[in-house]
Protein backbone atom coordinates (compact mmCIF):
# COMPACT_ATOMS: atom_id res chain seq x y z
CA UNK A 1 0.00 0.00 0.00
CA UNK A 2 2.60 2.29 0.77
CA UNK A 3 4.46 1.22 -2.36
CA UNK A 4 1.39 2.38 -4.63
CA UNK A 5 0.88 5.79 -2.97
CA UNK A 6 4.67 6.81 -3.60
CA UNK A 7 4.12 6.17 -7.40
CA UNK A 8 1.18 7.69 -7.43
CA UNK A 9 2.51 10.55 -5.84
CA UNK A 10 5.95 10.53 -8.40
CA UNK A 11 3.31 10.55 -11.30
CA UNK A 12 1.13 13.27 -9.93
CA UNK A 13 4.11 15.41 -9.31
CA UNK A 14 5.69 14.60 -12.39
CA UNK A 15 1.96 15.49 -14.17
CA UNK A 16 2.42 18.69 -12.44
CA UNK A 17 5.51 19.52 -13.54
CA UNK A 18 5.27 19.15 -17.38
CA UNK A 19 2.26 21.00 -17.21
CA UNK A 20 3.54 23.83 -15.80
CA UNK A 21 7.11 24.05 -17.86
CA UNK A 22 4.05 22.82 -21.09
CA UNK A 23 2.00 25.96 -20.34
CA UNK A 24 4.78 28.62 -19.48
CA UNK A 25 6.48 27.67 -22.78
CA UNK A 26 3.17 28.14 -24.85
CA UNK A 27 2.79 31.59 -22.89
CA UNK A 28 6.27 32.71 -24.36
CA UNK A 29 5.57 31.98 -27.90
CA UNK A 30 2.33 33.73 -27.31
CA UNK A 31 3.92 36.75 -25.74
CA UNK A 32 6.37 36.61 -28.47
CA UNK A 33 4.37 36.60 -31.53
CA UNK A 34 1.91 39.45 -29.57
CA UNK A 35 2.42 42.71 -31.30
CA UNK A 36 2.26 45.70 -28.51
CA UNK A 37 1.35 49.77 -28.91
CA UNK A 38 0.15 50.70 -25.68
CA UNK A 39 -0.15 54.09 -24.49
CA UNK A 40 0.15 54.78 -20.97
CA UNK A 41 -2.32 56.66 -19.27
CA UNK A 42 -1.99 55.59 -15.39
CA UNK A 43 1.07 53.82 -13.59
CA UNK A 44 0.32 51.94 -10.08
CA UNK A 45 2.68 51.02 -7.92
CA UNK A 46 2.38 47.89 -6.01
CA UNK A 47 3.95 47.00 -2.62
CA UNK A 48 6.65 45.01 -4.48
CA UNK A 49 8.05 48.29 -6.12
CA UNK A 50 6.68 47.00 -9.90
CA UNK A 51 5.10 49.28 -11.94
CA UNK A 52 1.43 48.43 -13.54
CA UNK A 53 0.72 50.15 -16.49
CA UNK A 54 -2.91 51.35 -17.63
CA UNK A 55 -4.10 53.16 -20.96
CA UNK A 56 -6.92 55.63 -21.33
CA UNK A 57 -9.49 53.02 -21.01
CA UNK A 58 -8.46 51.34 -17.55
CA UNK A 59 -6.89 47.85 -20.01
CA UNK A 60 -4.44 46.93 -17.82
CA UNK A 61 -0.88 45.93 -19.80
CA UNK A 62 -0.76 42.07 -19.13
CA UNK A 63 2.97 40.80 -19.72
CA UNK A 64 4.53 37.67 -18.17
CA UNK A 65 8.16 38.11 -19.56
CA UNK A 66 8.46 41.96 -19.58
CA UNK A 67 8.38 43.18 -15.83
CA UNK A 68 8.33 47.13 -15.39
CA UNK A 69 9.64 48.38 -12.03
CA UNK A 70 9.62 51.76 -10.12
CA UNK A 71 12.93 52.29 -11.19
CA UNK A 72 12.08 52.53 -15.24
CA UNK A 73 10.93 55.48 -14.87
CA UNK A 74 8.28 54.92 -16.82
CA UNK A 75 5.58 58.09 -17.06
CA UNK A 76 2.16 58.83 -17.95
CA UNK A 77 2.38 59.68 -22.07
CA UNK A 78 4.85 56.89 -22.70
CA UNK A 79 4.40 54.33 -25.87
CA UNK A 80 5.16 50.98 -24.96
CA UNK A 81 5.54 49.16 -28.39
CA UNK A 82 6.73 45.80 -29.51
CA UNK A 83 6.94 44.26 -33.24
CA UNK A 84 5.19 40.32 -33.55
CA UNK A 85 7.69 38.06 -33.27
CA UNK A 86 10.25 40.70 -31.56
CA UNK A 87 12.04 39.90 -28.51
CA UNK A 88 12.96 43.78 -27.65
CA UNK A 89 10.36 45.81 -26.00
CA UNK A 90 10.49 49.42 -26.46
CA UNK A 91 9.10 52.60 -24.29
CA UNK A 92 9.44 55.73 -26.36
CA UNK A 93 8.92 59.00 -24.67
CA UNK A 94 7.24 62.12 -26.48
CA UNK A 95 9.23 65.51 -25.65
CA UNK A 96 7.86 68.80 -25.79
CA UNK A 97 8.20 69.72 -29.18
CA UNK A 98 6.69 66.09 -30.11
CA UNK A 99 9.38 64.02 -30.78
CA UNK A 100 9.47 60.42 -30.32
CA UNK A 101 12.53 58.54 -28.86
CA UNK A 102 13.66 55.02 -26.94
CA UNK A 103 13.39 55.68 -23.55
CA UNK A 104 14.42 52.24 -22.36
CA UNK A 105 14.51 48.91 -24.29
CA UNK A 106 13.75 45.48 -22.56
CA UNK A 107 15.39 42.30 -23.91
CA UNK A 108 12.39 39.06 -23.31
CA UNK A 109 13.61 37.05 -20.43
């Protein structure tokens, strides 16, 4: 009895764990082939010093692989824009006179 509820445990856990590495590779290539022009509106800071991003509308920007932080910088106004199939993320910032230029660039984890 004891026998059978080790394997069954090894083949739940093992279940488990292709799922998970099954589902957060299928999330990458989704995330990947996503094309991204998102104009923030609103920035939230959490507890955990990341930075959630908002446009006009109150859509929250939902990335797994791109993680903005207090420390981006990142400001009401800014474009956050990324080609399908790209692994670079860009956040272009408008100036004044209404010029658009790479304020950071994020490289897909």
């Amino acid at each position: 009895m004891k026998r059978r509820s080790i394997v069954f445990l090894v083949v739940f856990v093992a279940i488990v764990a292709f799922a998970t590495v099954y589902f957060s590779i299928s999330k990458t290539k989704l995330e990947k082939e996503m094309a991204i022009n998102f104009k923030v509106e609103k920035i939230e800071i959490t507890p955990a010093l990341r930075a959630v991003l908002y446009d006009k509308s109150g859509n929250k920007l939902r990335l797994q692989r791109f993680v903005f932080f207090e420390r981006h910088g990142i400001q009401p106004n800014d474009i956050v824009v990324k080609e399908a199939g790209a692994e670079v993320l860009k956040v272009y910032r408008i100036d004044s006179l209404g010029n658009k230029t790479v304020f950071l660039k994020m490289n897909m984890d």
